[in-house]
Structures are given as structure tokens and as C-alpha cells.
N, C-alpha and C. Protein backbone atom coordinates (compact mmCIF):
# COMPACT_ATOMS: atom_id res chain seq x y z
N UNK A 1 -22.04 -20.16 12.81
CA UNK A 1 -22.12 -18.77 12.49
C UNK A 1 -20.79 -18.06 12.66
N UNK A 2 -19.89 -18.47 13.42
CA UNK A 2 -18.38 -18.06 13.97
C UNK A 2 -17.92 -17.63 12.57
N UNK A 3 -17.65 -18.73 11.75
CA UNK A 3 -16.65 -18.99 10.52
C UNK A 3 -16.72 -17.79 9.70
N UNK A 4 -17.62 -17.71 9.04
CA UNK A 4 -18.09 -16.13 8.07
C UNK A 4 -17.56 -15.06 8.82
N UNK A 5 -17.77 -14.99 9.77
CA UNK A 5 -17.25 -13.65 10.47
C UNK A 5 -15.98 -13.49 11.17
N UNK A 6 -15.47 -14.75 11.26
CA UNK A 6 -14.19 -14.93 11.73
C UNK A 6 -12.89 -14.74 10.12
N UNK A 7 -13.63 -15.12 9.53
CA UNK A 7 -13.07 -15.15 7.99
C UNK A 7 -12.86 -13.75 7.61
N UNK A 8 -13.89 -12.90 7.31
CA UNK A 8 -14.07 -11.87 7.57
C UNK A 8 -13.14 -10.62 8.07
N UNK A 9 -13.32 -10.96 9.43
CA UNK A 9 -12.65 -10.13 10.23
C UNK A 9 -11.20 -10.51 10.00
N UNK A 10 -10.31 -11.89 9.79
CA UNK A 10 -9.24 -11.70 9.30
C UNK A 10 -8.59 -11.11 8.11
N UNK A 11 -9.92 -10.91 7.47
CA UNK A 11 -9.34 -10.61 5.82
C UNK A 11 -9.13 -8.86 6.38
N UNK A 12 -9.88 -8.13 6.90
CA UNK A 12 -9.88 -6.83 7.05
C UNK A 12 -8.83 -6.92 8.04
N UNK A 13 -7.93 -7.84 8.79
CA UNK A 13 -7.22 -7.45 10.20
C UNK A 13 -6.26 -7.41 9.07
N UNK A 14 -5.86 -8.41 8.32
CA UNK A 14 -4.88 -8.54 7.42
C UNK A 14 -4.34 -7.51 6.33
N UNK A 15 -6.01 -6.89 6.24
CA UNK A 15 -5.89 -5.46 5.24
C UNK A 15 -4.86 -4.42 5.94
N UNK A 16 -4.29 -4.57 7.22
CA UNK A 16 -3.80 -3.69 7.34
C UNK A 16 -4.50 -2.13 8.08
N UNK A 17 -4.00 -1.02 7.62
CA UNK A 17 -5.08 0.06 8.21
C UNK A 17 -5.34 1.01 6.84
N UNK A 18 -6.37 1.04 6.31
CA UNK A 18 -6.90 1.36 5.16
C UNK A 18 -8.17 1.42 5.85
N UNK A 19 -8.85 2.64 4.88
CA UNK A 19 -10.33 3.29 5.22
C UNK A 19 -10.60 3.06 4.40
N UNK A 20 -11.07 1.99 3.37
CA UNK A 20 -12.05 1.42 2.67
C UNK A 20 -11.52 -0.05 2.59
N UNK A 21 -12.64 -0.83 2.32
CA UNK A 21 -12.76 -2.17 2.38
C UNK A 21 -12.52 -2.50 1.31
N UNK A 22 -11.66 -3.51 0.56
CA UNK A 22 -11.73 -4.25 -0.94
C UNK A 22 -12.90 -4.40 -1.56
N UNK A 23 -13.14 -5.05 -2.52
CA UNK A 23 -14.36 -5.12 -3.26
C UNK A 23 -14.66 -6.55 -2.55
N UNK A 24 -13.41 -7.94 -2.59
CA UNK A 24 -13.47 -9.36 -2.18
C UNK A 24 -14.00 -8.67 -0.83
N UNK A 25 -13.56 -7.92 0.10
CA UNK A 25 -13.88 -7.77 1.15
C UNK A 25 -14.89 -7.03 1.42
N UNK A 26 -15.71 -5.95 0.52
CA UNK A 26 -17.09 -6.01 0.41
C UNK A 26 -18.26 -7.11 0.44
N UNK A 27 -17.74 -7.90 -0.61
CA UNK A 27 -18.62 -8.73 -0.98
C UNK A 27 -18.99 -9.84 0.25
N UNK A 28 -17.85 -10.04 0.82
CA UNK A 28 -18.00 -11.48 1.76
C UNK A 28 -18.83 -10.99 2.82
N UNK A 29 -18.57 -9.50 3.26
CA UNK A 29 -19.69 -8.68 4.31
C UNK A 29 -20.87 -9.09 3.66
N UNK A 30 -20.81 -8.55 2.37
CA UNK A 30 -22.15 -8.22 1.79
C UNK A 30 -23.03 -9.69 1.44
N UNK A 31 -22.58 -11.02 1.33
CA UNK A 31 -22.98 -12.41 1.35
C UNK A 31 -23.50 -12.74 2.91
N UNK A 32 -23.00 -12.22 3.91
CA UNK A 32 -23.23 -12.63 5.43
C UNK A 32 -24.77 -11.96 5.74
N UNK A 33 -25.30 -13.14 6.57
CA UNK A 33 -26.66 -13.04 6.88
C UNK A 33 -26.56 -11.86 7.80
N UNK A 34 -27.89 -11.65 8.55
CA UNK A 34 -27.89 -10.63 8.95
C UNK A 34 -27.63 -11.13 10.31
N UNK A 35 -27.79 -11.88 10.87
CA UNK A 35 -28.08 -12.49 12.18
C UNK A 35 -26.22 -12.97 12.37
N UNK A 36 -25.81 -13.52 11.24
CA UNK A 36 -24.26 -13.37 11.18
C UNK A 36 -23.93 -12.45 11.77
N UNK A 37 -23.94 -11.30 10.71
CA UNK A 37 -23.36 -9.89 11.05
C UNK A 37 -23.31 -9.51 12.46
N UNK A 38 -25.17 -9.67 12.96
CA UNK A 38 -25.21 -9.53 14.64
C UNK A 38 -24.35 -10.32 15.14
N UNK A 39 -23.82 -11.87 15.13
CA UNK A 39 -23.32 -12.44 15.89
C UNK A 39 -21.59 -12.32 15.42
N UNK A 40 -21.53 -12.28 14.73
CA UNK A 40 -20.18 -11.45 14.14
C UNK A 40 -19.76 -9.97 15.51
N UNK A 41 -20.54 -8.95 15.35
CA UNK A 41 -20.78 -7.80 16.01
C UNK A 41 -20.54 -8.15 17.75
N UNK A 42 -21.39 -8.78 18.06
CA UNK A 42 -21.46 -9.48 19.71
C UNK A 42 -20.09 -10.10 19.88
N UNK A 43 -19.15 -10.92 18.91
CA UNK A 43 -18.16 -11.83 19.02
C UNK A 43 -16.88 -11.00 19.03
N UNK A 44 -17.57 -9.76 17.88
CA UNK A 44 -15.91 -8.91 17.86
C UNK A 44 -15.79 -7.62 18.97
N UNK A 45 -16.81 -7.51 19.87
CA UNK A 45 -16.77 -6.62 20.79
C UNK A 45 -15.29 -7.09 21.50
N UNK A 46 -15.23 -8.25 22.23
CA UNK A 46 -14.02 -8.64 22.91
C UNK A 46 -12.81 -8.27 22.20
N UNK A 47 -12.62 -7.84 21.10
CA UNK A 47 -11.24 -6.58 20.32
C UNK A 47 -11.84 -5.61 20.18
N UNK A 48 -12.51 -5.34 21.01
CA UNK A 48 -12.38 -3.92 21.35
C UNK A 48 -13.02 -3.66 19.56
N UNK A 49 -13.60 -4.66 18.39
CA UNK A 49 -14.35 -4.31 17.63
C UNK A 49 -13.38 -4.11 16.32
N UNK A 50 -11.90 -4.05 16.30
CA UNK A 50 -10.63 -3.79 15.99
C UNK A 50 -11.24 -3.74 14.84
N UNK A 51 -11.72 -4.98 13.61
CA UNK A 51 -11.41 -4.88 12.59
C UNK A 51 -12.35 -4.32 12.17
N UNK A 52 -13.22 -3.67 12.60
CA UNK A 52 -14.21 -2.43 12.38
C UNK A 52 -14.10 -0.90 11.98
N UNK A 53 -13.14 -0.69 12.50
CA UNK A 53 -12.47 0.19 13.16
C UNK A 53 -12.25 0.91 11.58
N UNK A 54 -12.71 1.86 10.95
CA UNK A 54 -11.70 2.80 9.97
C UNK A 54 -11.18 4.19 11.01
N UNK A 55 -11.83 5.21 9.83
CA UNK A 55 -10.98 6.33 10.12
C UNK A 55 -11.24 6.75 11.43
N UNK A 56 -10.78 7.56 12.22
CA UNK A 56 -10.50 7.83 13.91
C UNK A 56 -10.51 9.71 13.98
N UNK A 57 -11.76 9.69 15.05
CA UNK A 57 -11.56 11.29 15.52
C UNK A 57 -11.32 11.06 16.80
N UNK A 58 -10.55 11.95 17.59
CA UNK A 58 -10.15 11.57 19.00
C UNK A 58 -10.49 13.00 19.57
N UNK A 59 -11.01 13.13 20.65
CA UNK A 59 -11.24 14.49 21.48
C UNK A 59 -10.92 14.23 22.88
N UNK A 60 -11.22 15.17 24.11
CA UNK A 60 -11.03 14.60 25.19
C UNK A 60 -12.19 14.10 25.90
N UNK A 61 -12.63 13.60 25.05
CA UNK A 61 -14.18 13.12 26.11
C UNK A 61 -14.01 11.26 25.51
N UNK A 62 -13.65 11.24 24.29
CA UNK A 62 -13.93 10.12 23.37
C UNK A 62 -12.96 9.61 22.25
N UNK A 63 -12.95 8.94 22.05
CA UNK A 63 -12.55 8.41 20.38
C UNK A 63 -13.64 8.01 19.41
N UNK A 64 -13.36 7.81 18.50
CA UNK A 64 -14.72 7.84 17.72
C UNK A 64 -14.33 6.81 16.64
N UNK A 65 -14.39 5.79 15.68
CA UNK A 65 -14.40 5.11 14.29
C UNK A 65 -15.40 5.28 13.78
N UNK A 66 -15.16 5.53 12.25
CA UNK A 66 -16.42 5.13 11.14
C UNK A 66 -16.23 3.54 11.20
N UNK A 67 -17.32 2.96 11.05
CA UNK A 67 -17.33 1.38 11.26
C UNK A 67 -17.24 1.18 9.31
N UNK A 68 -16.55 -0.18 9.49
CA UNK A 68 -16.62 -0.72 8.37
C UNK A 68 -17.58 -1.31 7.17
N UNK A 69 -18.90 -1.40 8.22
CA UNK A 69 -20.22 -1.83 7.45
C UNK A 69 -21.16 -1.19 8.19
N UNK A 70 -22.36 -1.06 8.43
CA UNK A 70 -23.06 -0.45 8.86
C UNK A 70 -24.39 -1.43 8.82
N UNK A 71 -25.28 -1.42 9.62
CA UNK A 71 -26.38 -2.75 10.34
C UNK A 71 -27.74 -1.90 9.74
N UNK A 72 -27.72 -0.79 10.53
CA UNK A 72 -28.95 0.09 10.62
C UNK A 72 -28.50 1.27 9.99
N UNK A 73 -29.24 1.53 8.97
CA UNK A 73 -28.72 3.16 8.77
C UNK A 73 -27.24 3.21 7.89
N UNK A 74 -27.07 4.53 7.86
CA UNK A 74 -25.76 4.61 6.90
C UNK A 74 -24.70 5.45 7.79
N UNK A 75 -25.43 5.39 9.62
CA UNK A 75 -23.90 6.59 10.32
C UNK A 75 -23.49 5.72 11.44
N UNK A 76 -23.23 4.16 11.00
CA UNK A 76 -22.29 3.48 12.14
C UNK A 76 -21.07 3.81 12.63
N UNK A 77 -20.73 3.72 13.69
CA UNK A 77 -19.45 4.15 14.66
C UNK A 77 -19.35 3.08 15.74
N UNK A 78 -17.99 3.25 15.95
CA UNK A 78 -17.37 2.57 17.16
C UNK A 78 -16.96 3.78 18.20
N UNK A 79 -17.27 3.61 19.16
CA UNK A 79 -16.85 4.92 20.61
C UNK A 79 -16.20 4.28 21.38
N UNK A 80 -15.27 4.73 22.16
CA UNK A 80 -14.95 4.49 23.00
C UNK A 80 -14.84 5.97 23.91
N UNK A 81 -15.04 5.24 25.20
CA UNK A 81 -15.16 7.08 25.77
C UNK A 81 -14.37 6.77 27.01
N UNK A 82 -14.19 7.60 28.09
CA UNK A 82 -13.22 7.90 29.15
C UNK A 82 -13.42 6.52 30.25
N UNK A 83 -14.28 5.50 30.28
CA UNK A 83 -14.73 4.50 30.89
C UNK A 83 -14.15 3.63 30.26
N UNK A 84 -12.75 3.54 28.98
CA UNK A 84 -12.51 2.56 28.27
C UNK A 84 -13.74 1.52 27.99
N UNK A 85 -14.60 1.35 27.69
CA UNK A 85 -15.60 0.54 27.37
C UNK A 85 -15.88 0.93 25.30
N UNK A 86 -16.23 0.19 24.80
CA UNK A 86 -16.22 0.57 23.43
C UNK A 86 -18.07 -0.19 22.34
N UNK A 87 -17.99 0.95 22.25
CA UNK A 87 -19.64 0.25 21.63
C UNK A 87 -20.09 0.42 20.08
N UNK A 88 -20.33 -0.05 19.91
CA UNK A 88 -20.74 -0.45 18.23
C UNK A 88 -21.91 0.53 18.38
N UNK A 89 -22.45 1.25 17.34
CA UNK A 89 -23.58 1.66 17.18
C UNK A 89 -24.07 2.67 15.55
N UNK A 90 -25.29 2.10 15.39
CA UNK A 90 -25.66 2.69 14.41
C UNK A 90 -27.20 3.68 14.51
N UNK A 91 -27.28 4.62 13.67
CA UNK A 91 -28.57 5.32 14.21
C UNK A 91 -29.19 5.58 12.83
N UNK A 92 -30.19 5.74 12.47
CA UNK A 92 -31.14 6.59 11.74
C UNK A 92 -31.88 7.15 12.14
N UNK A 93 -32.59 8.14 11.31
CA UNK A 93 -33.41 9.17 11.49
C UNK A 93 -34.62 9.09 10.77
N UNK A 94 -35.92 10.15 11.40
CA UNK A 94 -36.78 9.56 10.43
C UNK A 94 -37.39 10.98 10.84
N UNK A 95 -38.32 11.73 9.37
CA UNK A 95 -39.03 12.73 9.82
C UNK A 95 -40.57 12.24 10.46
N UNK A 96 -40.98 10.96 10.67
CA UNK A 96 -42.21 10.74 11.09
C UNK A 96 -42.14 9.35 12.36
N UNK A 97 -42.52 9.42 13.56
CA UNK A 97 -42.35 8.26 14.48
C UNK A 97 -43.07 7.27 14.12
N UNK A 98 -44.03 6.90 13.40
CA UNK A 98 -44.82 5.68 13.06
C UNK A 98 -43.60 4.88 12.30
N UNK A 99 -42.64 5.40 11.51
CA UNK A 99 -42.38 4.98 10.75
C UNK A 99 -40.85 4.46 11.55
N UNK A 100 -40.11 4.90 12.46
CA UNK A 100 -39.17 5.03 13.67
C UNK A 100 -39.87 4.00 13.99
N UNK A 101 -41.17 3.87 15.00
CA UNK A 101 -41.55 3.03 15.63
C UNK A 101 -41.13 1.85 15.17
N UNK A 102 -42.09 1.85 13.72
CA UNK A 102 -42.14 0.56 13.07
C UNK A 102 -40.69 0.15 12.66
N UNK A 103 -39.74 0.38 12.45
CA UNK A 103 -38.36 0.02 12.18
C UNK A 103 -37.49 -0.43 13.64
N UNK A 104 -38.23 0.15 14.49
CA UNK A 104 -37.34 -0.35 15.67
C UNK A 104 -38.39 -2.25 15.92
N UNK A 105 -39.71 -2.05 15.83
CA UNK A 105 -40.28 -3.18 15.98
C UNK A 105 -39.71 -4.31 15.46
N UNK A 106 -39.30 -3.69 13.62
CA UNK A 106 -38.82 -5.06 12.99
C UNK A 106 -37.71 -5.65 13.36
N UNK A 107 -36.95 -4.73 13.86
CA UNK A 107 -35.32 -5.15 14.04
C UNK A 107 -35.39 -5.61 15.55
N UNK A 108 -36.20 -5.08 16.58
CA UNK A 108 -36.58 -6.53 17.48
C UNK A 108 -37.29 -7.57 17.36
N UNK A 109 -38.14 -7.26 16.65
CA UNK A 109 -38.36 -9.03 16.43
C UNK A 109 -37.43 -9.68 15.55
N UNK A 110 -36.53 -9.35 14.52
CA UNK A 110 -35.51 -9.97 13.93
C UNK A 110 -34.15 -10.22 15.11
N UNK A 111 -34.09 -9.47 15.88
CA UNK A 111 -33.05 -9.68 16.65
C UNK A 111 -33.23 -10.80 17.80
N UNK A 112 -34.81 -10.65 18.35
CA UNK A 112 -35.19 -11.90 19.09
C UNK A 112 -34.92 -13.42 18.28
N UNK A 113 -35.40 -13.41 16.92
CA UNK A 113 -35.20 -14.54 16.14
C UNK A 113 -34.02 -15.12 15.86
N UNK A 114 -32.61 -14.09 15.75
CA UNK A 114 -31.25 -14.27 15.75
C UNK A 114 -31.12 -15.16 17.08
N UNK A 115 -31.14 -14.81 18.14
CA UNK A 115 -30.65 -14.92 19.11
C UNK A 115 -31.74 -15.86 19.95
N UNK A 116 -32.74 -15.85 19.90
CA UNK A 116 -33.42 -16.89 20.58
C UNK A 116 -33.25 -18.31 21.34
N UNK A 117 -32.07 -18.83 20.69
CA UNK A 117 -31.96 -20.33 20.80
C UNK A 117 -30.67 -20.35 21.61
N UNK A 118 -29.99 -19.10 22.04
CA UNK A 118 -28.71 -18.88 22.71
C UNK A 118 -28.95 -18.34 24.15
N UNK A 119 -29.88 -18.33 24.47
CA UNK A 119 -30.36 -18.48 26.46
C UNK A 119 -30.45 -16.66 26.29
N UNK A 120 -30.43 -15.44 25.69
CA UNK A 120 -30.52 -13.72 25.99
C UNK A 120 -31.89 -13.56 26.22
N UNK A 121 -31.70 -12.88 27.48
CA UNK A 121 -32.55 -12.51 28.06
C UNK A 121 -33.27 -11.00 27.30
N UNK A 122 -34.35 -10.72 27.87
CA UNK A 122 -34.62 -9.25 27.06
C UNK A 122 -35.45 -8.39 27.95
N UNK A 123 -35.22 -7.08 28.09
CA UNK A 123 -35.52 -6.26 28.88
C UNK A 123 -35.64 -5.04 27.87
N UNK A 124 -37.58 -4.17 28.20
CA UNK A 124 -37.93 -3.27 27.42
C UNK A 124 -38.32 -2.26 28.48
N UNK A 125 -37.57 -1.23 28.28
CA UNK A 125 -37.99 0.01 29.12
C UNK A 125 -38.61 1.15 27.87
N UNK A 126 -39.94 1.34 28.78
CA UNK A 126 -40.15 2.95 27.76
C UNK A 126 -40.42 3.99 28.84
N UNK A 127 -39.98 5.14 28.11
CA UNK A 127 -39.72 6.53 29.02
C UNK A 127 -40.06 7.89 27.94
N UNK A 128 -41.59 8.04 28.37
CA UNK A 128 -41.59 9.46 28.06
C UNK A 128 -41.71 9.28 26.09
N UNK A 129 -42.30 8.67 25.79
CA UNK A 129 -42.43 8.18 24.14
C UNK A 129 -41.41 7.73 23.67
N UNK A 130 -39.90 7.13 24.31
CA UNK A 130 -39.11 6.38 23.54
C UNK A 130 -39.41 4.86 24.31
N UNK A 131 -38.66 3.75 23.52
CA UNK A 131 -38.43 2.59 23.83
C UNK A 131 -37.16 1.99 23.55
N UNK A 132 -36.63 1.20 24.35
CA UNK A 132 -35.33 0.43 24.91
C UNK A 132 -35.76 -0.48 24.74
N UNK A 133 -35.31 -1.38 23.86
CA UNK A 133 -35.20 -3.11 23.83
C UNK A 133 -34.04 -3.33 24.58
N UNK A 134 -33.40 -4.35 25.33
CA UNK A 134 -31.63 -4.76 25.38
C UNK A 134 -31.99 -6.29 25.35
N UNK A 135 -30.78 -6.47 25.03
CA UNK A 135 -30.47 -8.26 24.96
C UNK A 135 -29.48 -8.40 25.55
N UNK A 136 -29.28 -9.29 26.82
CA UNK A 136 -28.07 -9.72 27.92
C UNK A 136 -27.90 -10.57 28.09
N UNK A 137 -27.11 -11.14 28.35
CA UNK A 137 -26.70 -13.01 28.56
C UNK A 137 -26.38 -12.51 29.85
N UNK A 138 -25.14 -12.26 30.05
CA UNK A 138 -25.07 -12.00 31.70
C UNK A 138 -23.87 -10.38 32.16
N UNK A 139 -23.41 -10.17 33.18
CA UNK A 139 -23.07 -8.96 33.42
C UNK A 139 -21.37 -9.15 32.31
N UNK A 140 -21.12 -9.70 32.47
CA UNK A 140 -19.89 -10.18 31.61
C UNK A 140 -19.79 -9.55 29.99
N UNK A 141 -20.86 -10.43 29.33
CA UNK A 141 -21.15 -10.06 28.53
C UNK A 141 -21.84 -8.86 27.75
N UNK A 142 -21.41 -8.57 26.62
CA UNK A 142 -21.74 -7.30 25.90
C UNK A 142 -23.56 -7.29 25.48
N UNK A 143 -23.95 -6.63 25.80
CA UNK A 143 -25.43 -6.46 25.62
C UNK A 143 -25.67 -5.96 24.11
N UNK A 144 -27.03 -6.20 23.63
CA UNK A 144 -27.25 -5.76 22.52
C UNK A 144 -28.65 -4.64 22.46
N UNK A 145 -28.52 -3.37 22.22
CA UNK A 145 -29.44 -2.65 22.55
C UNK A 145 -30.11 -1.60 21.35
N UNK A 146 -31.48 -1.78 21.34
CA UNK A 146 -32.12 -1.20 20.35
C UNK A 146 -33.21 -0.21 20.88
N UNK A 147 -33.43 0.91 20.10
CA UNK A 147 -33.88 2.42 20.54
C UNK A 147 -34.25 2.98 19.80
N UNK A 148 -35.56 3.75 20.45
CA UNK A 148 -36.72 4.51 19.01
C UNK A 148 -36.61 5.46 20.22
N UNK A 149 -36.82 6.41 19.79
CA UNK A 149 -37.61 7.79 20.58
C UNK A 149 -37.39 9.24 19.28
N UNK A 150 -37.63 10.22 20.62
CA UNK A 150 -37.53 12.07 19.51
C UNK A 150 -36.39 12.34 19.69
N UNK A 151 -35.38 12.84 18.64
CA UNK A 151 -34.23 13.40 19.11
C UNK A 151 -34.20 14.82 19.56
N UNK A 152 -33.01 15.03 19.97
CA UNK A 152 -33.13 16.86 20.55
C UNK A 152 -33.00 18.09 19.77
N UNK A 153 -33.18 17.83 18.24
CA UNK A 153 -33.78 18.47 17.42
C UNK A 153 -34.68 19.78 17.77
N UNK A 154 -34.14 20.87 17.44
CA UNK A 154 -35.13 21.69 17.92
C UNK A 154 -36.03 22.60 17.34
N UNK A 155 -35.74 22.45 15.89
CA UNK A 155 -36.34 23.28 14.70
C UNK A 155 -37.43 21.96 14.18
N UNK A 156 -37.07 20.55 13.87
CA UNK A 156 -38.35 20.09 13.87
C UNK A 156 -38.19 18.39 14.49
N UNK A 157 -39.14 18.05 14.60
CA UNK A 157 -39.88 16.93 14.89
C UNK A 157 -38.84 15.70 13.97
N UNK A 158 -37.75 15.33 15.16
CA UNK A 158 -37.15 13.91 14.14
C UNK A 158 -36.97 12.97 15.43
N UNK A 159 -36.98 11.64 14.70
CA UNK A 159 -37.05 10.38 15.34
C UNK A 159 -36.08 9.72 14.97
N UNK A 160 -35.53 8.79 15.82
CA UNK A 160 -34.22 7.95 15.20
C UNK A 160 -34.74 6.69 15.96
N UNK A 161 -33.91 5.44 15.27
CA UNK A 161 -33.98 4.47 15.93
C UNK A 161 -32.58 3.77 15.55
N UNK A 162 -32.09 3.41 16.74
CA UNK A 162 -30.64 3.16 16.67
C UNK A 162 -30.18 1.46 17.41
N UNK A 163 -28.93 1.33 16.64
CA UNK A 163 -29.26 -0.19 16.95
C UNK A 163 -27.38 -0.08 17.34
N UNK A 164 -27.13 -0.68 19.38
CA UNK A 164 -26.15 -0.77 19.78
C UNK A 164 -25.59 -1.78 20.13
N UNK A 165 -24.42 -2.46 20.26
CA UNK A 165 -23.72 -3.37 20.67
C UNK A 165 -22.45 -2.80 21.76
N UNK A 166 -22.45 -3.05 23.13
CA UNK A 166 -21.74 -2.72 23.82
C UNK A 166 -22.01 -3.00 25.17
N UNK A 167 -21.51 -2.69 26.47
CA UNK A 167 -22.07 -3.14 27.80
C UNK A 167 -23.11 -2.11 28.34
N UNK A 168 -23.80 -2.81 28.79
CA UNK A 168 -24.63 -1.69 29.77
C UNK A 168 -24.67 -1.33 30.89
């Protein structure tokens, strides 16, 4: 699973710093399984996620990237915040929780199936109508973490379910 994503990630390190991806370099994302992509994602945390990385907002709390492909949803980012630690993450939204729910379900049981045969452990916390999946190998390693709940929306009723790569 390395190779595709190692391939990959050189073609975009090589691109230089450009905020859009080639078309060749669309496509080879766009050929990679999904479970790739995850293990792609888990592999490129240790650069800090580098060839992910497009355009950059910086404030004093954070840095921020638009990510180069996106897993879940269409508003992936890379953060890094005042803890130097840096996390992959993508979110959607949904105007109804059955439907949140059910999208966070599939993408854990697809994510258990990725990863199953590689010793990650899994730990589900729920609090107050959201739920926490994570996936951990050990404190070392970058965890993989998936999340349904209500957002803080205050005019109406929205749900997101968001899918992270980073430490916990």
C-alpha cells in the first residue's frame, strides 16, 4: 500500500508550491483506493503532512492548509496549532442526524476493514448525543479519529461528521 502513495506524494513534493494539483496528479489520487489514501494519510503525518499542504492562513492561535484531496466532505485542512502537533482533518455537515449518524457508521466500519490486519486498537466514546470512534497503535503513533455529533449552530439544527488524522 506504501508505493501509490509514496509515488504520489513525490509527484506533488516535486510540484513544487502550487495550489492546484495537475490533472496526471489528479488522476493518480483519484485511481488510489480508499484505504490507500487512509494509509497514505497515517504515513504522511510524520512530514508534518507536507505534500498536502496548499494554500496557508496563519493567525496567532494556528496555521491552517487547504489539503490537497479531501477523504470526507469537500472542507479538508491541515492545522497546526501552538502545541506544534499537525492534524489532517475533514468535516461535513448534514441538516438531519440519522443521516450524520449513518455516514459516520459507514466510514467506521470501512476504516476498521482498512486497518484491521495491522494490530489498531479502537476506542468509542459517546457524550451527550455525539460519538468518537479513534484508532491507535500506540502513544507514538498518530491516531485516526472519526466524529458525529450537533454543531454549535445556533439558528438551526446541523450535524457534522468529521474524519481526523493526527495525535491524541
Amino acid at each position: 500500500m506504501k508505493s501509490p502513495f509514496l509515488l504520489v506524494a513525490g509527484v506533488i513534493t516535486l510540484s513544487g508550491c502550487v495550489n492546484t494539483l495537475s490533472q496526471e496528479q489528479q488522476t493518480k489520487i483519484d485511481n488510489m483506493t480508499s484505504c490507500e489514501k487512509i494509509q497514505g494519510l497515517l504515513e504522511s503525518y510524520e512530514n508534518d503532512f507536507a505534500p498536502l499542504k496548499q494554500s496557508r492562513v496563519k493567525n496567532k492561535y494556528m496555521e491552517v492548509w487547504q489539503a490537497s484531496y479531501n477523504l470526507v466532505g469537500e472542507n479538508c485542512q491541515i492545522s497546526k496549532g501552538n502545541n506544534n502537533t499537525n492534524n489532517y482533518m475533514c468535516q461535513q455537515n448534514f441538516s438531519e442526524k440519522d443521516l450524520a449518524v449513518a455516514i459516520y457508521s459507514q466510514a467506521v466500519d470501512f476504516t476498521k476493514n482498512c486497518l484491521k490486519e495491522q494490530g489498531w486498537r479502537i476506542k468509542t466514546e459517546n457524550n451527550k448525543g455525539s460519538v468518537r470512534t479513534t484508532f491507535f497503535l500506540n502513544e507514538s503513533s498518530p491516531s485516526l479519529s472519526i466524529h458525529s455529533g450537533k454543531t454549535l449552530a445556533k439558528l438551526n439544527d446541523v450535524w457534522m461528521t468529521s474524519f481526523e488524522v493526527g495525535k491524541r
